[in-house]
PDB file of N, CA and C in Angstrom:
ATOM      1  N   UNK A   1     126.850 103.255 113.534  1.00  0.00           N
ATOM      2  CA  UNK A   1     126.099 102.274 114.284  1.00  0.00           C
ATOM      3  C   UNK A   1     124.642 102.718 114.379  1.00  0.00           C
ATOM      4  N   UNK A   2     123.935 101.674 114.098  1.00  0.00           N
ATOM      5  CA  UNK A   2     122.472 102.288 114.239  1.00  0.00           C
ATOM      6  C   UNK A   2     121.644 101.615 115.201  1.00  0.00           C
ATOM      7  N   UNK A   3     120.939 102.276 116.123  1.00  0.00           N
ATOM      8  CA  UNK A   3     120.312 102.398 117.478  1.00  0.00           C
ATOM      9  C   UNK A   3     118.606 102.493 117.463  1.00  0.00           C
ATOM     10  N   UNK A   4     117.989 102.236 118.432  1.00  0.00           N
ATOM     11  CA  UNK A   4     116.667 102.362 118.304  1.00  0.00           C
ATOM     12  C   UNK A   4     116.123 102.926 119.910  1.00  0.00           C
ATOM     13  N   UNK A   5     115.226 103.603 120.159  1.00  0.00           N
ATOM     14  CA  UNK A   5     115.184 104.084 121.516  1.00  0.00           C
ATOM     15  C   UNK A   5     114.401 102.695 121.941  1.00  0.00           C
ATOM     16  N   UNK A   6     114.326 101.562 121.650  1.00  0.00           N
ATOM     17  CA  UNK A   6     114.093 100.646 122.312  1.00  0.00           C
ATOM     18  C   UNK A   6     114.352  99.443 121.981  1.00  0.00           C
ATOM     19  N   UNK A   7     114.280  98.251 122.713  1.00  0.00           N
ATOM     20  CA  UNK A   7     114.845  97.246 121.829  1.00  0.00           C
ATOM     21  C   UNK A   7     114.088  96.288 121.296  1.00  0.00           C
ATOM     22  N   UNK A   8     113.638  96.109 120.265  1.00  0.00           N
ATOM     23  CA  UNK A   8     112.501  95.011 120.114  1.00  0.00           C
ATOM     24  C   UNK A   8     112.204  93.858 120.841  1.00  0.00           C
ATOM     25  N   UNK A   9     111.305  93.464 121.070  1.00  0.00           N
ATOM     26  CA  UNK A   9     111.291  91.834 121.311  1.00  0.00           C
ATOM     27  C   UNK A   9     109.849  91.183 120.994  1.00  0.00           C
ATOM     28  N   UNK A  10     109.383  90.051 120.975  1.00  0.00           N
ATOM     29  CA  UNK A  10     108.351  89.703 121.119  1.00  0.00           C
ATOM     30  C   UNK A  10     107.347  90.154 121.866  1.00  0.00           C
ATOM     31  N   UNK A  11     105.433  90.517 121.249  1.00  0.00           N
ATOM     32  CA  UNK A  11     105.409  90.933 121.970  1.00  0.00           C
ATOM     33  C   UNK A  11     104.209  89.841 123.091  1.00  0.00           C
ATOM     34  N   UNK A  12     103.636  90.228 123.743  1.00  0.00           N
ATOM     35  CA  UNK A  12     102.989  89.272 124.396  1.00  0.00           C
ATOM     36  C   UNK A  12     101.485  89.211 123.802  1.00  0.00           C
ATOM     37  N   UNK A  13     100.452  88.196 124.581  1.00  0.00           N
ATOM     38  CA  UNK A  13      99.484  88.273 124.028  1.00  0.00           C
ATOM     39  C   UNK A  13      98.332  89.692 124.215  1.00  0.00           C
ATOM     40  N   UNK A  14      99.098  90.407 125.228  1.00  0.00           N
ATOM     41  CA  UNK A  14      98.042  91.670 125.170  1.00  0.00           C
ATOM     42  C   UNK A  14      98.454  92.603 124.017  1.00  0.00           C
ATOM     43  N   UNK A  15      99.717  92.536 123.859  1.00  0.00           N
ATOM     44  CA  UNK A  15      99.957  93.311 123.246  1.00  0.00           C
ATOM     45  C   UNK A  15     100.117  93.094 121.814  1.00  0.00           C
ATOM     46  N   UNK A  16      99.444  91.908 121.501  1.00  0.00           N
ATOM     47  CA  UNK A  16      99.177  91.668 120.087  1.00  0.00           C
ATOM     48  C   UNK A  16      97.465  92.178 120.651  1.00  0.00           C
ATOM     49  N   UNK A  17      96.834  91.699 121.048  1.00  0.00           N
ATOM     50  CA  UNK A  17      95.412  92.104 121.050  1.00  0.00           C
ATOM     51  C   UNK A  17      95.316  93.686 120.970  1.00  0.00           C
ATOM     52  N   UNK A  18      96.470  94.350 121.370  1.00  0.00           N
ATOM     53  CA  UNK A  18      96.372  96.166 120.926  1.00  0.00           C
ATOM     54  C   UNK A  18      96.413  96.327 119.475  1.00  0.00           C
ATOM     55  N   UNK A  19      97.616  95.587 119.452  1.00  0.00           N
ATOM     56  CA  UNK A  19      97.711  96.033 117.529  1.00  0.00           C
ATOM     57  C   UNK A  19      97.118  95.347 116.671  1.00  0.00           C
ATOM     58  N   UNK A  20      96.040  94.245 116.956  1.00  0.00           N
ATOM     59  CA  UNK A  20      94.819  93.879 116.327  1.00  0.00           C
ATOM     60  C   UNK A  20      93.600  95.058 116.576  1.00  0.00           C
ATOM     61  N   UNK A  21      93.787  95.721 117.658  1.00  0.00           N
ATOM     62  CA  UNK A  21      92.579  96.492 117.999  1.00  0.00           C
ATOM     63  C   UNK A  21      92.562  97.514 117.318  1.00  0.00           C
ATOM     64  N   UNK A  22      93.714  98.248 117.296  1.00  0.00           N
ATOM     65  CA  UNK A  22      94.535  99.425 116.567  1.00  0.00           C
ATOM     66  C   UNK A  22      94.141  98.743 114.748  1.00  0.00           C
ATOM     67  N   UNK A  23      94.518  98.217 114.445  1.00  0.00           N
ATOM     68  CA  UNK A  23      94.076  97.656 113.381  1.00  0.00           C
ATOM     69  C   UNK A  23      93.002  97.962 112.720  1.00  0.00           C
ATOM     70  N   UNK A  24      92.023  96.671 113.227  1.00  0.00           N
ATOM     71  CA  UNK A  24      90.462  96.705 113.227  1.00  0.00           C
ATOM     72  C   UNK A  24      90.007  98.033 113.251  1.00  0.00           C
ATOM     73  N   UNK A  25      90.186  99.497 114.131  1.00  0.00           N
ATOM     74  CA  UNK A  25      89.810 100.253 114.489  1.00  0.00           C
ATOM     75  C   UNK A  25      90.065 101.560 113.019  1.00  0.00           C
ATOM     76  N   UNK A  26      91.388 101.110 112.398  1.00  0.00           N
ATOM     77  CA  UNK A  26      91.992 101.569 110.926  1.00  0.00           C
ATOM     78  C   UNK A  26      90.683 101.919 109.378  1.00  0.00           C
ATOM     79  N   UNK A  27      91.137 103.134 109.221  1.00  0.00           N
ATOM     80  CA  UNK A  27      90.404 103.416 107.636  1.00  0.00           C
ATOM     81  C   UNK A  27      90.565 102.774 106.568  1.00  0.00           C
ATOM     82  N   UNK A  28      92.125 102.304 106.651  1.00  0.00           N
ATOM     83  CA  UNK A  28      92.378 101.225 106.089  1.00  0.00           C
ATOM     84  C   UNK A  28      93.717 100.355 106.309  1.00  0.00           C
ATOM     85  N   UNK A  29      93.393  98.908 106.319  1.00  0.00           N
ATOM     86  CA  UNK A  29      94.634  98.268 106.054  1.00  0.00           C
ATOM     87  C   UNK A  29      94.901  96.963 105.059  1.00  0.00           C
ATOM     88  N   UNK A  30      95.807  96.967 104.320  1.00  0.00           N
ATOM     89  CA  UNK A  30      96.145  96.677 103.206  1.00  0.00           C
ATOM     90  C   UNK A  30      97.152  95.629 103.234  1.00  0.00           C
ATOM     91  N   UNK A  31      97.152  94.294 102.954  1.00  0.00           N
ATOM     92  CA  UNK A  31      97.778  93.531 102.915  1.00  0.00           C
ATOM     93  C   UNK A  31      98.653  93.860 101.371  1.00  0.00           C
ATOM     94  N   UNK A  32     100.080  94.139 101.317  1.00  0.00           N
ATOM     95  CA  UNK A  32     100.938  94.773  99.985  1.00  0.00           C
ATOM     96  C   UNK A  32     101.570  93.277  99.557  1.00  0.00           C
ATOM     97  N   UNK A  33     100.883  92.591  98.312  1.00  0.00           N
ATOM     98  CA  UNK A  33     101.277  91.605  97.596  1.00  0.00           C
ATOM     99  C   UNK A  33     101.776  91.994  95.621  1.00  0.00           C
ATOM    100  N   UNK A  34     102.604  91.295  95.722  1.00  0.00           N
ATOM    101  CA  UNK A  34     103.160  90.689  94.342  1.00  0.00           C
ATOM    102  C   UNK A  34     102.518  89.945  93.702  1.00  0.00           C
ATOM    103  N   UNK A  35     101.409  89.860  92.475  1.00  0.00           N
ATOM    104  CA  UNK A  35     101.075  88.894  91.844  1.00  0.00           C
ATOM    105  C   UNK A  35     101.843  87.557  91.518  1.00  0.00           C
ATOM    106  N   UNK A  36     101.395  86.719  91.018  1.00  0.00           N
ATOM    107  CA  UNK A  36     102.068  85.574  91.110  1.00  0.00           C
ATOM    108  C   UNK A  36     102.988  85.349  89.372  1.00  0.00           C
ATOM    109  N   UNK A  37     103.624  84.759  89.300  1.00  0.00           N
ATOM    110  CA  UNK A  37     104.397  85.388  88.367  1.00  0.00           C
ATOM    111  C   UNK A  37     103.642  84.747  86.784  1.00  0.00           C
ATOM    112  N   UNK A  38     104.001  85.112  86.077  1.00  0.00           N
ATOM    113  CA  UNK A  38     103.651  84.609  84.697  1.00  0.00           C
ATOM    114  C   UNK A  38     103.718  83.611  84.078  1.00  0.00           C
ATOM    115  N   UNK A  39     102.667  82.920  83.761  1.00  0.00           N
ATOM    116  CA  UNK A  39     103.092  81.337  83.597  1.00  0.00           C
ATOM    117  C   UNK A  39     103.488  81.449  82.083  1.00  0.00           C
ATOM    118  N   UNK A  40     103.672  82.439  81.446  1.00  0.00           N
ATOM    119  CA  UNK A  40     103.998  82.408  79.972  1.00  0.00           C
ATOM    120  C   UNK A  40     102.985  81.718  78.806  1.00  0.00           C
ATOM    121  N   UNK A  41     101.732  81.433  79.378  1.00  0.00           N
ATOM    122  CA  UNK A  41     100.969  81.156  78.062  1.00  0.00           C
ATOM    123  C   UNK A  41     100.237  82.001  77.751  1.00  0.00           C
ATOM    124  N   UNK A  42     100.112  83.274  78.681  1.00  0.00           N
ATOM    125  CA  UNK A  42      99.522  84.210  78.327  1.00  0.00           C
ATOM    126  C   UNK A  42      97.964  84.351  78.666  1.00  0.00           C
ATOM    127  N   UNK A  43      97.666  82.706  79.164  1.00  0.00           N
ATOM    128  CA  UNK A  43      96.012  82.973  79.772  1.00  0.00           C
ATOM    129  C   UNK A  43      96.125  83.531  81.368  1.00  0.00           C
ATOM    130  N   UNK A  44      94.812  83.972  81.518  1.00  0.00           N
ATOM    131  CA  UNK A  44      94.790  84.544  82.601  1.00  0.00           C
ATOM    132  C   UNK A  44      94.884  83.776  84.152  1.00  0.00           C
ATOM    133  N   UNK A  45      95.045  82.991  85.110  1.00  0.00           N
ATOM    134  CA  UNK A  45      94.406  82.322  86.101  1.00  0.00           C
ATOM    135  C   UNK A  45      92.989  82.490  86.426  1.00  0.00           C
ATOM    136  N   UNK A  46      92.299  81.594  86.986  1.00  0.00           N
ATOM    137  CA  UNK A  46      91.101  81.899  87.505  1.00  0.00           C
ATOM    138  C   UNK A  46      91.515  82.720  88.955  1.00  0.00           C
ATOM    139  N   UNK A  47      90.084  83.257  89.207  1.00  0.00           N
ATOM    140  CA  UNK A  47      90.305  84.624  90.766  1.00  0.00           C
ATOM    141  C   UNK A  47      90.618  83.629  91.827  1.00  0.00           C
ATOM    142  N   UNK A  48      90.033  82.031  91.802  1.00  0.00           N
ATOM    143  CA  UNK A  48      90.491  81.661  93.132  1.00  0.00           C
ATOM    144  C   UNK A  48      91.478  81.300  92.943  1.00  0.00           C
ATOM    145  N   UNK A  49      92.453  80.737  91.793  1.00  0.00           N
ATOM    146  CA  UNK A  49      93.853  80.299  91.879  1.00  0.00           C
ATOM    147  C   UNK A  49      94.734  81.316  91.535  1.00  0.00           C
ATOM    148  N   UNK A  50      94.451  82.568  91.300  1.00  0.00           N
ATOM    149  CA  UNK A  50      95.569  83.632  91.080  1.00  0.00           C
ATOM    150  C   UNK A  50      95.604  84.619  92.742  1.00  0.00           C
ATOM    151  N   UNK A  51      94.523  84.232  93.555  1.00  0.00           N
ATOM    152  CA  UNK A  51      94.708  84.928  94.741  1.00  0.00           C
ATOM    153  C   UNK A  51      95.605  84.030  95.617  1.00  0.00           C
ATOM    154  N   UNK A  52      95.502  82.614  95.427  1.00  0.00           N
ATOM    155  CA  UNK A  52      96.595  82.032  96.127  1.00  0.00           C
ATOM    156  C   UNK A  52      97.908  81.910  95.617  1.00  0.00           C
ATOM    157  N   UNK A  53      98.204  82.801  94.571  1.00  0.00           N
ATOM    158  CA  UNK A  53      99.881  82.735  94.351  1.00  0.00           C
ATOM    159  C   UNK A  53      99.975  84.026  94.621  1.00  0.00           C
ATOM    160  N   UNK A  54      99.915  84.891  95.490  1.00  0.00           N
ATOM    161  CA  UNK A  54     100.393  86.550  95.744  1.00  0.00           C
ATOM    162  C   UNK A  54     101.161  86.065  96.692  1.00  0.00           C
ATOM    163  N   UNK A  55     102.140  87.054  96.261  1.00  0.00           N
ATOM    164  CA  UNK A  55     103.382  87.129  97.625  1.00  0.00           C
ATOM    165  C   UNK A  55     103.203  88.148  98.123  1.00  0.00           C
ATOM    166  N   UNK A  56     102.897  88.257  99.536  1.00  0.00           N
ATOM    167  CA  UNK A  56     103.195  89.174 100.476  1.00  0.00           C
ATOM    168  C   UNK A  56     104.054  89.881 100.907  1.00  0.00           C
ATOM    169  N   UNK A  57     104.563  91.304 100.389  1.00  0.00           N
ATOM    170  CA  UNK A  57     105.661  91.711 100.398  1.00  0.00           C
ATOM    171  C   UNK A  57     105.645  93.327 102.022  1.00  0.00           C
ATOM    172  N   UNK A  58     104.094  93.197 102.303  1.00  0.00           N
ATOM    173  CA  UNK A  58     104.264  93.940 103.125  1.00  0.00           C
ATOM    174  C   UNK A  58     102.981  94.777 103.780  1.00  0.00           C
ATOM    175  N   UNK A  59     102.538  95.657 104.654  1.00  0.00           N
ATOM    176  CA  UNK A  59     101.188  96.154 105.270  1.00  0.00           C
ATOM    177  C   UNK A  59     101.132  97.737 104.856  1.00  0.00           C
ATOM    178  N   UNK A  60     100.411  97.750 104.777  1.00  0.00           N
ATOM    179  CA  UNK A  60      99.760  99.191 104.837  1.00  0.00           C
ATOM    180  C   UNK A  60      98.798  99.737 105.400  1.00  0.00           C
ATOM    181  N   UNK A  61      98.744 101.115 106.458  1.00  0.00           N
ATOM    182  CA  UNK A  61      97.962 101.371 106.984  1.00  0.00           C
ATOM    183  C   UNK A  61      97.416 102.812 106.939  1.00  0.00           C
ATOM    184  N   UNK A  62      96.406 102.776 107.250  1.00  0.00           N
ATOM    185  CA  UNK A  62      95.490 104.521 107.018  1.00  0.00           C
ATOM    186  C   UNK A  62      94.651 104.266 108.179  1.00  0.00           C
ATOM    187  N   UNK A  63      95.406 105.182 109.259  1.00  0.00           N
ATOM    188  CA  UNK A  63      94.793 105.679 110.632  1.00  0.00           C
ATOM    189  C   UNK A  63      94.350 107.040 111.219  1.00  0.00           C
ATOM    190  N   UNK A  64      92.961 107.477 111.531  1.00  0.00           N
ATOM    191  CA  UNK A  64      93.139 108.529 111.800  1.00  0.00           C
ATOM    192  C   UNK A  64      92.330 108.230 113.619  1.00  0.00           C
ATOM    193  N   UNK A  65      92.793 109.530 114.285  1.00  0.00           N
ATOM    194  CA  UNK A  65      92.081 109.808 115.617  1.00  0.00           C
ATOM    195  C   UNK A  65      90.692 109.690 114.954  1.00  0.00           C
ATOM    196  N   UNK A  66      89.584 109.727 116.093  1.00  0.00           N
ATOM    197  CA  UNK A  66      88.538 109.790 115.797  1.00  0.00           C
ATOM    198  C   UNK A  66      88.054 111.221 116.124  1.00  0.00           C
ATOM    199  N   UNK A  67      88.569 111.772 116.980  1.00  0.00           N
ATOM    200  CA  UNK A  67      88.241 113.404 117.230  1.00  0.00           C
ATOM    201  C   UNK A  67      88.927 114.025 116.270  1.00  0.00           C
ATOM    202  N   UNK A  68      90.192 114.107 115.832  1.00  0.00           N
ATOM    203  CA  UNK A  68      90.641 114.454 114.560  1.00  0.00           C
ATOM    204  C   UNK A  68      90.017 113.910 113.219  1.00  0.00           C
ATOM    205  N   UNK A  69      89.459 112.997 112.681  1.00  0.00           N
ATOM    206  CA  UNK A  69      88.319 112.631 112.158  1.00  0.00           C
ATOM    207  C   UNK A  69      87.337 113.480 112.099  1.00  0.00           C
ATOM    208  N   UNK A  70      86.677 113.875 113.134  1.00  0.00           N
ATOM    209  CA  UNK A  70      85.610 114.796 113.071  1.00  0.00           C
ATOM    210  C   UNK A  70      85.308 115.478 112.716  1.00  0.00           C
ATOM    211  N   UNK A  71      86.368 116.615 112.982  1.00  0.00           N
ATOM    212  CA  UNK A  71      86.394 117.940 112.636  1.00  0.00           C
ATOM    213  C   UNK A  71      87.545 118.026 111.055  1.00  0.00           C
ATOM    214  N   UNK A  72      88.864 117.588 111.551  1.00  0.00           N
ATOM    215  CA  UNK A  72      89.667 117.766 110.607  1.00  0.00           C
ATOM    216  C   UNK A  72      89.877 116.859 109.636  1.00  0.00           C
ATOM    217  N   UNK A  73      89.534 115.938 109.699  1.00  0.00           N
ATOM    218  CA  UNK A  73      88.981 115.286 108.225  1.00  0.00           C
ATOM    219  C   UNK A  73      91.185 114.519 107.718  1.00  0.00           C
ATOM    220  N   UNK A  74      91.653 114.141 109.314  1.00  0.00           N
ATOM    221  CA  UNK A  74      92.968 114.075 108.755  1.00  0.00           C
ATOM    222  C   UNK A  74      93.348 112.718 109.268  1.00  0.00           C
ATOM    223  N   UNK A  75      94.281 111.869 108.599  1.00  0.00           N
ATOM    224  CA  UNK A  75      95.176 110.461 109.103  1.00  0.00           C
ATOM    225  C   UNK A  75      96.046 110.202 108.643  1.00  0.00           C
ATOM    226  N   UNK A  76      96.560 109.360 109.576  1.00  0.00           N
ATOM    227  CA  UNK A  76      98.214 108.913 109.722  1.00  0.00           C
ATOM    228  C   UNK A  76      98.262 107.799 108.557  1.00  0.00           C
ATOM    229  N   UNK A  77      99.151 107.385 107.850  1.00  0.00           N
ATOM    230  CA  UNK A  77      99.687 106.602 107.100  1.00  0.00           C
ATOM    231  C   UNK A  77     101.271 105.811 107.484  1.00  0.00           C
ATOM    232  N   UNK A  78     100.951 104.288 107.301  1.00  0.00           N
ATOM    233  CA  UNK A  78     102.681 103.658 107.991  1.00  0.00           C
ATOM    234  C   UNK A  78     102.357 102.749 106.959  1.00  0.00           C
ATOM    235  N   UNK A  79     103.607 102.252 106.275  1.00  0.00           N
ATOM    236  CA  UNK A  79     104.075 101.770 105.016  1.00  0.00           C
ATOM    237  C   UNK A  79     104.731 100.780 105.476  1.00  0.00           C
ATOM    238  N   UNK A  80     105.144  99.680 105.623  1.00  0.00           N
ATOM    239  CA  UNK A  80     105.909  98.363 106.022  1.00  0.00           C
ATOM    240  C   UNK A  80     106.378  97.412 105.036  1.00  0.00           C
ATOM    241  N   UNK A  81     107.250  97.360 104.883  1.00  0.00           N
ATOM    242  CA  UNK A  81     107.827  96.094 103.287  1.00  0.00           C
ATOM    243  C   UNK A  81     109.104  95.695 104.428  1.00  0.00           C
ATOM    244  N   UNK A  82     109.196  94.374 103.494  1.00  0.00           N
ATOM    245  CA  UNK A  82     110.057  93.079 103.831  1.00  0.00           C
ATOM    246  C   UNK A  82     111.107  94.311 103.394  1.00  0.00           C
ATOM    247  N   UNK A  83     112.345  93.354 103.766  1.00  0.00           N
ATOM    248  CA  UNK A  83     113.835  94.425 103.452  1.00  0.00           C
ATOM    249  C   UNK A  83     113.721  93.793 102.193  1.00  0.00           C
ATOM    250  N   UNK A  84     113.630  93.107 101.359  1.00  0.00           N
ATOM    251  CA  UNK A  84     113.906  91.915 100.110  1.00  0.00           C
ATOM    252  C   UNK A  84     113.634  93.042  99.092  1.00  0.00           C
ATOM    253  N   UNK A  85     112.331  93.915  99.633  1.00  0.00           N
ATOM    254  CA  UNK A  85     111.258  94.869  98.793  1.00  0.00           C
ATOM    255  C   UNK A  85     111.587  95.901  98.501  1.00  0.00           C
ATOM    256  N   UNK A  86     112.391  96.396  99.994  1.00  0.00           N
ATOM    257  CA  UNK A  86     112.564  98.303  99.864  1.00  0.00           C
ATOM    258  C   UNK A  86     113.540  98.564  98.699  1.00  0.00           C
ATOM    259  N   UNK A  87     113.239  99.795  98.360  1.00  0.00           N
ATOM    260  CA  UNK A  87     114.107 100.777  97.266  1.00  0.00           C
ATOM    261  C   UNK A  87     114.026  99.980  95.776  1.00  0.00           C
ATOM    262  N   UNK A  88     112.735  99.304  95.654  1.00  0.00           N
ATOM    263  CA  UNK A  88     111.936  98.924  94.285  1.00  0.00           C
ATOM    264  C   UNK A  88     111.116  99.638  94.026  1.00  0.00           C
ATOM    265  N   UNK A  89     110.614 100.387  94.558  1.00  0.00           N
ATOM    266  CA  UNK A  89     109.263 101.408  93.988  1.00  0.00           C
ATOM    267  C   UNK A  89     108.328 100.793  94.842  1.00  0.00           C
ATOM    268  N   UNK A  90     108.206  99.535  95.419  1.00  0.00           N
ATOM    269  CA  UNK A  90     106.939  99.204  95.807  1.00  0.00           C
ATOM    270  C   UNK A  90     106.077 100.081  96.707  1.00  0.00           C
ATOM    271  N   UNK A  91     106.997 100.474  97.959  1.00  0.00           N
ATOM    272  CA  UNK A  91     106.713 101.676  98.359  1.00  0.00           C
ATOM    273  C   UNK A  91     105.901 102.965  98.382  1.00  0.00           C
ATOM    274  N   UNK A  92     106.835 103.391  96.879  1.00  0.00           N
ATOM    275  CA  UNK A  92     106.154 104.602  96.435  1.00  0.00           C
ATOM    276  C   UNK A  92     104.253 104.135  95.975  1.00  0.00           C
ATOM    277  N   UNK A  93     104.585 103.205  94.976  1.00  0.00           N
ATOM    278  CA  UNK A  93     103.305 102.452  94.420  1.00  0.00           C
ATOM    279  C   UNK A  93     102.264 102.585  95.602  1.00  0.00           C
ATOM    280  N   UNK A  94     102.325 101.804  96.423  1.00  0.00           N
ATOM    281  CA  UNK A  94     101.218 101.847  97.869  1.00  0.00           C
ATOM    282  C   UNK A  94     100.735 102.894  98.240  1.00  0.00           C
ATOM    283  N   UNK A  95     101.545 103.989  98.326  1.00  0.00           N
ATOM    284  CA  UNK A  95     101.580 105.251  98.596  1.00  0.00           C
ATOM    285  C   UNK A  95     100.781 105.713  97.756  1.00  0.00           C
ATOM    286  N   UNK A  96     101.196 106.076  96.485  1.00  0.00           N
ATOM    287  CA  UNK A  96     100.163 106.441  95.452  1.00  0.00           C
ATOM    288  C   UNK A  96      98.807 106.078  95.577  1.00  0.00           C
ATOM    289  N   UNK A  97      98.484 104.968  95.618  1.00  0.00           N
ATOM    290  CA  UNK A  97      97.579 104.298  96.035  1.00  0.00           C
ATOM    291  C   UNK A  97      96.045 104.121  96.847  1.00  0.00           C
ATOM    292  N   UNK A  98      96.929 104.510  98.232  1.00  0.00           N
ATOM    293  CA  UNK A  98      96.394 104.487  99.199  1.00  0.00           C
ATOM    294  C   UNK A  98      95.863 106.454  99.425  1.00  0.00           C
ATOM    295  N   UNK A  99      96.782 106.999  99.049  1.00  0.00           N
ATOM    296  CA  UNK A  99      96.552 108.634  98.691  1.00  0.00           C
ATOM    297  C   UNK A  99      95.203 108.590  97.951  1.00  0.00           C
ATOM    298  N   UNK A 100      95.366 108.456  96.948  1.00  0.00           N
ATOM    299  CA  UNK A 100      93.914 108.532  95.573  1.00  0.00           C
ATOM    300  C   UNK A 100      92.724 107.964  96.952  1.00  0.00           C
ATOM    301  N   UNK A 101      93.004 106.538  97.537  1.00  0.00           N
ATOM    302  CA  UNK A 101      91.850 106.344  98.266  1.00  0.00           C
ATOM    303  C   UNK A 101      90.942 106.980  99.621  1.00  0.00           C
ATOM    304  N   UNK A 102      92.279 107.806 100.251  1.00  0.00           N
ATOM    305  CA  UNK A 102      92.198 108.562 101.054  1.00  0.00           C
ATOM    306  C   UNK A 102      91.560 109.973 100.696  1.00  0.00           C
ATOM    307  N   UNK A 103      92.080 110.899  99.869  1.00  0.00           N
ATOM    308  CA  UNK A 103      91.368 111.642  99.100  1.00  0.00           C
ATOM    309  C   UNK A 103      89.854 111.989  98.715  1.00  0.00           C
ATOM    310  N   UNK A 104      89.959 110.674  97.880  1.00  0.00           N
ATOM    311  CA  UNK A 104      88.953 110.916  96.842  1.00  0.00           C
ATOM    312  C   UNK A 104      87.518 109.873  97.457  1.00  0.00           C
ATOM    313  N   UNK A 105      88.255 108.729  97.785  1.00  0.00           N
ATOM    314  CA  UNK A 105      86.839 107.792  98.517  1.00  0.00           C
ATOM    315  C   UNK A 105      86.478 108.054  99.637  1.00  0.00           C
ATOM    316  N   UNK A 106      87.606 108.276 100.660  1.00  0.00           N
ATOM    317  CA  UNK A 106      87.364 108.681 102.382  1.00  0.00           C
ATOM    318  C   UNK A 106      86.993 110.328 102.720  1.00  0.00           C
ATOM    319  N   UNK A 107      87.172 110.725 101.113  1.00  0.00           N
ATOM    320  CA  UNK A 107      86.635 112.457 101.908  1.00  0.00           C
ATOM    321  C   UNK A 107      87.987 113.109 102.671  1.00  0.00           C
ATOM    322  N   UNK A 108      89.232 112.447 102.894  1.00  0.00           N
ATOM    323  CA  UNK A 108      90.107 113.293 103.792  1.00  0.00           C
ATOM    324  C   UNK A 108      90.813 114.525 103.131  1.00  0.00           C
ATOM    325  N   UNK A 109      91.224 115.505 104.098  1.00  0.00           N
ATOM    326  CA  UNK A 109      91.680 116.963 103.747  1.00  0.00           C
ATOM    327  C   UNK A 109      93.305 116.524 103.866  1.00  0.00           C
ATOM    328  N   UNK A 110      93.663 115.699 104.877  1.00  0.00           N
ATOM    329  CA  UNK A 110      95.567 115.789 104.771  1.00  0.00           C
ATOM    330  C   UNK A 110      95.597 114.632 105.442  1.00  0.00           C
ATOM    331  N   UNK A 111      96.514 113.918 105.117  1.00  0.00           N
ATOM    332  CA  UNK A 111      97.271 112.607 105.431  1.00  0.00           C
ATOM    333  C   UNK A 111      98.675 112.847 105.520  1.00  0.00           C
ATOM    334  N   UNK A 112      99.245 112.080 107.200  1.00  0.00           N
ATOM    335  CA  UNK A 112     100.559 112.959 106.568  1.00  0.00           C
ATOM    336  C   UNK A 112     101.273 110.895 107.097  1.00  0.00           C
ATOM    337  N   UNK A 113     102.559 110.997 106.864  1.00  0.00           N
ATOM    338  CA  UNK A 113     103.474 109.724 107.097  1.00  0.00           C
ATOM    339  C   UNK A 113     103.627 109.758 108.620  1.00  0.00           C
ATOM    340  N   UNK A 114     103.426 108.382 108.476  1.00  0.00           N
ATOM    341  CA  UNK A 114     103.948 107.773 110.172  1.00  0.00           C
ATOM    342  C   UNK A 114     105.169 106.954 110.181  1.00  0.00           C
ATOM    343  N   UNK A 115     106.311 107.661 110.745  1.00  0.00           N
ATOM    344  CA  UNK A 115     107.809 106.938 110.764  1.00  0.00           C
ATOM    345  C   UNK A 115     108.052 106.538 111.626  1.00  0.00           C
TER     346      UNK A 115
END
């Protein structure tokens, strides 16, 4: 049986205004989409009609403290996919991803997972 130390529910409007704030406040966050599938003629879509066929399969985030920021140069990472998604690689992919950007563009020393 599997348990959670709390029980979900909806949350209210303050408490969406936290995790917009929490958000906004993020190094990065990443809307995780599926291109749109292949129309088989082999041409490309144009950028405004190939951005409206992505499927949204899930969020990604790169958070660090800001006093930990400072000095230690370190942030949290949380990975989120639809259940439809998990144990495809998509996962890992984001991960990869978001690492190289953390690294190499943001300057960070360690990123570790947020479960």
């Amino acid at each position: 049986m599997q348990s959670a130390p709390v029980v979900p529910s909806p949350q209210g409007k303050k408490g969406a205004q936290r995790v917009r704030e929490t958000l906004e406040k993020a190094l990065l966050n990443v809307l995780i989409c599926l291109p749109a599938p292949a129309t088989g003629s082999g041409e490309a879509l144009p950028a405004d009609r190939a951005s409206s066929k992505l499927t949204p399969i899930g969020l990604m985030t790169l958070d660090g403290d800001e006093k930990a920021m400072a000095h230690h140069r370190h942030a949290g990472m949380g990975v989120f996919l639809l259940r439809a998604y998990q144990g495809q690689g998509y996962g890992s992919e984001a991960i990869r991803w978001a690492l190289e950007r953390g690294f190499k563009q943001a300057n960070l020393h360690r990123i570790h997972l947020v479960v």
